[in-house]
C-alpha atoms as a PDB file:
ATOM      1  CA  UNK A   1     -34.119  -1.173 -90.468  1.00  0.00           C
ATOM      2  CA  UNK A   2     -32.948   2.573 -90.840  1.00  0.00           C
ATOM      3  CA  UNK A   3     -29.601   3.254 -91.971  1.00  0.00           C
ATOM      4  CA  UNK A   4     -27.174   4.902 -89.151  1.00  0.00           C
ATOM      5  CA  UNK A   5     -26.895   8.461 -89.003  1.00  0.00           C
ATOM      6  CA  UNK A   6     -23.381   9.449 -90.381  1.00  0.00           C
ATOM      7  CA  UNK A   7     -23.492  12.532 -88.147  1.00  0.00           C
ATOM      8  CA  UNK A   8     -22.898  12.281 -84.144  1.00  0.00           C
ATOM      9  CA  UNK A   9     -23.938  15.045 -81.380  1.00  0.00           C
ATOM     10  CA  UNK A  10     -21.495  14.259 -77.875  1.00  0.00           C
ATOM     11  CA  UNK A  11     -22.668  16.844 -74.829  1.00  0.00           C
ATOM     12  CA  UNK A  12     -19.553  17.479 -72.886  1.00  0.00           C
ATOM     13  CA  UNK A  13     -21.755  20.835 -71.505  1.00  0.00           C
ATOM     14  CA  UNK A  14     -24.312  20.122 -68.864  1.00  0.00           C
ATOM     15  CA  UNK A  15     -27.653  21.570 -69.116  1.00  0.00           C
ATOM     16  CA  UNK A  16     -27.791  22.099 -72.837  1.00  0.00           C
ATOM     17  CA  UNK A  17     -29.153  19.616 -75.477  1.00  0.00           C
ATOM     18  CA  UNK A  18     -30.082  20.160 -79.433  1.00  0.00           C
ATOM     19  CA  UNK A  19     -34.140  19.477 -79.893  1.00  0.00           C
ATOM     20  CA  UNK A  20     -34.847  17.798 -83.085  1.00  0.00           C
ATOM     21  CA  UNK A  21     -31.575  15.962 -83.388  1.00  0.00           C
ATOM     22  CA  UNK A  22     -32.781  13.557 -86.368  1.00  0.00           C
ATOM     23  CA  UNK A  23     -34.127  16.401 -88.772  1.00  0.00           C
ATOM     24  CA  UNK A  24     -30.803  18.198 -87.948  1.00  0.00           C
ATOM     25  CA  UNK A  25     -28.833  15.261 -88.979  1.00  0.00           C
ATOM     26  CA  UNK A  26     -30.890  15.055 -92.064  1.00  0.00           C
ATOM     27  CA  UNK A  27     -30.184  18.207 -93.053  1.00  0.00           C
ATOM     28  CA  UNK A  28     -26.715  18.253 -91.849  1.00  0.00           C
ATOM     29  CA  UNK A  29     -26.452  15.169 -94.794  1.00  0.00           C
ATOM     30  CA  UNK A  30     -28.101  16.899 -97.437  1.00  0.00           C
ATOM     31  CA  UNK A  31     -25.803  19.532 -96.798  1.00  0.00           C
ATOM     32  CA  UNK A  32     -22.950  17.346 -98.434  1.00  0.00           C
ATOM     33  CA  UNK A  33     -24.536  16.243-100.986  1.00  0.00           C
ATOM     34  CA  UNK A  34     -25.717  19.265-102.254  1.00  0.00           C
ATOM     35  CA  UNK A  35     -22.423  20.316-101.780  1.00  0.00           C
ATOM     36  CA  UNK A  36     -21.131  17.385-103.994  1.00  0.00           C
ATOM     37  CA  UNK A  37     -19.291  15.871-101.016  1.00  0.00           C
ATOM     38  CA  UNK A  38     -19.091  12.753 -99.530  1.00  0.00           C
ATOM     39  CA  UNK A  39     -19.590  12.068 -95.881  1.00  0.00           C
ATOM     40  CA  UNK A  40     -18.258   9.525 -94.264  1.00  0.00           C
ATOM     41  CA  UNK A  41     -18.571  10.636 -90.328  1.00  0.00           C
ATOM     42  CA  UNK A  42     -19.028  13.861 -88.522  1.00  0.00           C
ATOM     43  CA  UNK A  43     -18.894  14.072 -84.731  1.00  0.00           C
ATOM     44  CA  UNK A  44     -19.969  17.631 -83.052  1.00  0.00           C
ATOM     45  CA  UNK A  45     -18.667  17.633 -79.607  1.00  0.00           C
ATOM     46  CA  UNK A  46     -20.466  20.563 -77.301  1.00  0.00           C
ATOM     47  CA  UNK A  47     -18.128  21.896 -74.497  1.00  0.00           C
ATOM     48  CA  UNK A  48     -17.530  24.913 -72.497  1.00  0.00           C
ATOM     49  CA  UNK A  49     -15.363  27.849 -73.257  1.00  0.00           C
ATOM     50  CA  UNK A  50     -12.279  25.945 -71.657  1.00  0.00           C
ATOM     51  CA  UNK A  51     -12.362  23.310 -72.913  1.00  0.00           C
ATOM     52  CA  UNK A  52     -12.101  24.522 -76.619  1.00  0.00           C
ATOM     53  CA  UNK A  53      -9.531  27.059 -75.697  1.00  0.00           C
ATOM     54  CA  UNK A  54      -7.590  24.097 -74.497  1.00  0.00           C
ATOM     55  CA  UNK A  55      -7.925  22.581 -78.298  1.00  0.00           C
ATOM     56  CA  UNK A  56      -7.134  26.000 -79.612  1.00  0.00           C
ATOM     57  CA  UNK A  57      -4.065  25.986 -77.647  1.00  0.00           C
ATOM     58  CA  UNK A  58      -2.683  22.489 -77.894  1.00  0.00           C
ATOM     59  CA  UNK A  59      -3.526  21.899 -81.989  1.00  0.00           C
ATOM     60  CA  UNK A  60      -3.491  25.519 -83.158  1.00  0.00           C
ATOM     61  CA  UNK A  61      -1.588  27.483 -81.073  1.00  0.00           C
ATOM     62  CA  UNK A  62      -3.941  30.355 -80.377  1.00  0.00           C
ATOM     63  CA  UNK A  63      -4.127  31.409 -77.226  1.00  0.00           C
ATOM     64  CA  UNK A  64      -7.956  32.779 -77.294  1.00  0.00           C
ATOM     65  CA  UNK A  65     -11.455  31.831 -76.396  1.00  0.00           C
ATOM     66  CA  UNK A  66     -13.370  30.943 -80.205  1.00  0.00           C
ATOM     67  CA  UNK A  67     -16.652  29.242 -80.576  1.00  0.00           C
ATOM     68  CA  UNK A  68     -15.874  26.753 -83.529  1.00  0.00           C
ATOM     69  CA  UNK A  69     -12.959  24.436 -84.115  1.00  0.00           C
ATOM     70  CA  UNK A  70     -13.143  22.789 -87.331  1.00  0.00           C
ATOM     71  CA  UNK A  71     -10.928  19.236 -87.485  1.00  0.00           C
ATOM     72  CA  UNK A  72     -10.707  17.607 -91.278  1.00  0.00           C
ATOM     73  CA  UNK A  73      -9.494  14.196 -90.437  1.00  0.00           C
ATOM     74  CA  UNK A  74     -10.391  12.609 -94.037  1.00  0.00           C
ATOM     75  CA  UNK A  75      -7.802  10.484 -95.616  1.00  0.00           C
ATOM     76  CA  UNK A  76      -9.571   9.274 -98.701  1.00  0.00           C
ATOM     77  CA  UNK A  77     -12.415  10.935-100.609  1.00  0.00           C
ATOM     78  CA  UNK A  78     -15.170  10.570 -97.928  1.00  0.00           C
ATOM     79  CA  UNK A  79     -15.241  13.197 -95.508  1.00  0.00           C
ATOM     80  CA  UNK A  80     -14.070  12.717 -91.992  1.00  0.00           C
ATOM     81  CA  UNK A  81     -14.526  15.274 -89.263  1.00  0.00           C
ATOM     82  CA  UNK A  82     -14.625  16.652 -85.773  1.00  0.00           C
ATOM     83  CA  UNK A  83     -16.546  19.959 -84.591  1.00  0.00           C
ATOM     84  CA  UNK A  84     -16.005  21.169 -81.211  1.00  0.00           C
ATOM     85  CA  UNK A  85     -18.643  24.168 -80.517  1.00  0.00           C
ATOM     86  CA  UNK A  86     -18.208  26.255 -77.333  1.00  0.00           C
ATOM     87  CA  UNK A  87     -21.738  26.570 -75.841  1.00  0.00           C
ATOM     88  CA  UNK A  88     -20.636  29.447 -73.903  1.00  0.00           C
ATOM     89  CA  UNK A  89     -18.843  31.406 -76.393  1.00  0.00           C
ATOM     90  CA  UNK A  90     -22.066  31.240 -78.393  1.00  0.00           C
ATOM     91  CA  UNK A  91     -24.163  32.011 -76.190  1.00  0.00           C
ATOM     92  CA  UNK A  92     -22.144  35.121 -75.418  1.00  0.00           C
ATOM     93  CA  UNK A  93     -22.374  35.836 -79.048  1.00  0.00           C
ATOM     94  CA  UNK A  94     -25.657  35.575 -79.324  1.00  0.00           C
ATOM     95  CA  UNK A  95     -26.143  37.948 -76.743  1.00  0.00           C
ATOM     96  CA  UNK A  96     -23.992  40.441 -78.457  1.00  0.00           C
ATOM     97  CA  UNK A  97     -25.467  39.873 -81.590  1.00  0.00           C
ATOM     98  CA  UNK A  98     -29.567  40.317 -80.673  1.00  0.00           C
ATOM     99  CA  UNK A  99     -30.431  37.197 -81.572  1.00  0.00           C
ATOM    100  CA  UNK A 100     -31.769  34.047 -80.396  1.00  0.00           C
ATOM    101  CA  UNK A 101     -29.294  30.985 -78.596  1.00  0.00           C
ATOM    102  CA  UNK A 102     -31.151  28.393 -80.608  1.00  0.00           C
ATOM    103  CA  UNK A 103     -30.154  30.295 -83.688  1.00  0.00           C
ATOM    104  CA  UNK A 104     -26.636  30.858 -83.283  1.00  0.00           C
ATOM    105  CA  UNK A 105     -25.734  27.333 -81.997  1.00  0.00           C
ATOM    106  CA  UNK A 106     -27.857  25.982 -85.367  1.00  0.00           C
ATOM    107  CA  UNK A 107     -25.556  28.992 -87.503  1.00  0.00           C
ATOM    108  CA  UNK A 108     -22.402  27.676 -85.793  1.00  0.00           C
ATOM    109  CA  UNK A 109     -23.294  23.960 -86.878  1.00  0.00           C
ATOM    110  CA  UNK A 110     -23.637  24.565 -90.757  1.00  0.00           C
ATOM    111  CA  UNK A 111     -20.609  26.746 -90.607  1.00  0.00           C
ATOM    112  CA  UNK A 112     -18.759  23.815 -89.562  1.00  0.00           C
ATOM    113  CA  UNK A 113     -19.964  21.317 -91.826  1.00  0.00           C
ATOM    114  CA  UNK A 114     -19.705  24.112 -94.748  1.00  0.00           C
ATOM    115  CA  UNK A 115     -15.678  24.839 -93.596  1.00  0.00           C
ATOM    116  CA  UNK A 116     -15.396  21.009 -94.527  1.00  0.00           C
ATOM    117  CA  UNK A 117     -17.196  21.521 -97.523  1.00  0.00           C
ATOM    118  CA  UNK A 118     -14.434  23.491 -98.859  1.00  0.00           C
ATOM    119  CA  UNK A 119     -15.879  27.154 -97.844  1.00  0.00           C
ATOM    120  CA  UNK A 120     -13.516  29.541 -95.846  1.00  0.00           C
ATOM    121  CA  UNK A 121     -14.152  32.622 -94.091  1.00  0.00           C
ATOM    122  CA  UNK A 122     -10.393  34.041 -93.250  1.00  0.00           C
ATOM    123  CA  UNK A 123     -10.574  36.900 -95.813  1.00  0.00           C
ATOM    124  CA  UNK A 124     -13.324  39.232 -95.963  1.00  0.00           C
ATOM    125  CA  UNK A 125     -13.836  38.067 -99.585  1.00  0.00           C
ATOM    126  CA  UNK A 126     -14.855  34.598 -98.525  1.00  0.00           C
ATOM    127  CA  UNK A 127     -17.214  36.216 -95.506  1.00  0.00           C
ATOM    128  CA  UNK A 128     -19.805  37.325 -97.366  1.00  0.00           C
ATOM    129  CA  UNK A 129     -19.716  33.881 -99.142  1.00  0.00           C
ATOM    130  CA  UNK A 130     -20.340  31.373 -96.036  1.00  0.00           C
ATOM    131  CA  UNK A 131     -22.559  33.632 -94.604  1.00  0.00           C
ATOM    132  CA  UNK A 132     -25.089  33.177 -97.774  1.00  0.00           C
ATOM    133  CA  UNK A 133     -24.309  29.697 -96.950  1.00  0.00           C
ATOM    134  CA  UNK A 134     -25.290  29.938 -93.217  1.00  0.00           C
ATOM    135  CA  UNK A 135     -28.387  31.594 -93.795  1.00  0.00           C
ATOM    136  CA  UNK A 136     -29.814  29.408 -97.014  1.00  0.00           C
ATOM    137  CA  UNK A 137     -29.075  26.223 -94.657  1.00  0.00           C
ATOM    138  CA  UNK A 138     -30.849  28.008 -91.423  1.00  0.00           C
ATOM    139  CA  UNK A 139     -33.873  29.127 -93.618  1.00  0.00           C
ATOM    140  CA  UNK A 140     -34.220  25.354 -94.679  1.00  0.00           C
ATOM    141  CA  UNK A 141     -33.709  23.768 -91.537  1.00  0.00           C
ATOM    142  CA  UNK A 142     -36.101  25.974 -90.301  1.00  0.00           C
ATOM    143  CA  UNK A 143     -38.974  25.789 -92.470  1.00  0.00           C
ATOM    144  CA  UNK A 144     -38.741  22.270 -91.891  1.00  0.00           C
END
């Protein structure tokens, strides 16, 4: 019997879905332990811009739209966590950005598992750090 996934995708957004939601999960995983950490349980929840700036209001006080909130709810050495990803606010992003939805929203879900692998991205110092990140966890997720 396969082992249970320790990672969890909940679509609060209608109309959008991840494809390849085991490999993800795999590599989601191997993220961790490359990392050195332990994962216990990770849920990603998928909602709409609203609904995250509602979290960003009522846990963190900031009153504007975002497309990641991060939640560390570990109490012990495994790690415990909660991602909520705005699927609009990405695909805005995106947009701006030039490049493709299905690359962002796959950028937005390592940065979250990498912010609770310890990296940080407030100061411009740590930017250039987590993006390396991002990018050597895209390349192979998508060689894959």
């Amino acid at each position: 019997m396969p082992s249970q996934s320790k990672v969890c995708f909940f679509f609060e957004t209608r109309g959008f879905s991840l494809e390849n939601r085991s490999i993800l999960k795999t590599q989601i995983e191997s993220l961790f332990k490359k990392e050195d950490k332990k994962l216990d349980s990770l849920n990603y929840v998928f909602c709409t811009d609203k609904r995250l700036l509602e979290i960003n209001r009522q846990y963190l006080q900031h009153d504007y739209y975002t497309d990641i909130i991060t939640f560390d709810l570990s109490a012990g050495p495994g790690t415990i966590g909660e991602i909520y990803i705005s699927v609009d606010r990405v695909r805005e992003n995106a947009r701006t950005l030039g490049v493709s939805f299905k690359a962002e929203i796959h950028r937005v879900i390592f940065h979250g598992a990498l912010h609770l692998c310890g990296y940080s991205d407030k100061k411009k110092s740590e930017q250039g750090l987590m993006r390396e990140r991002e990018d050597y966890w895209l390349s192979r997720y998508f060689t894959k």
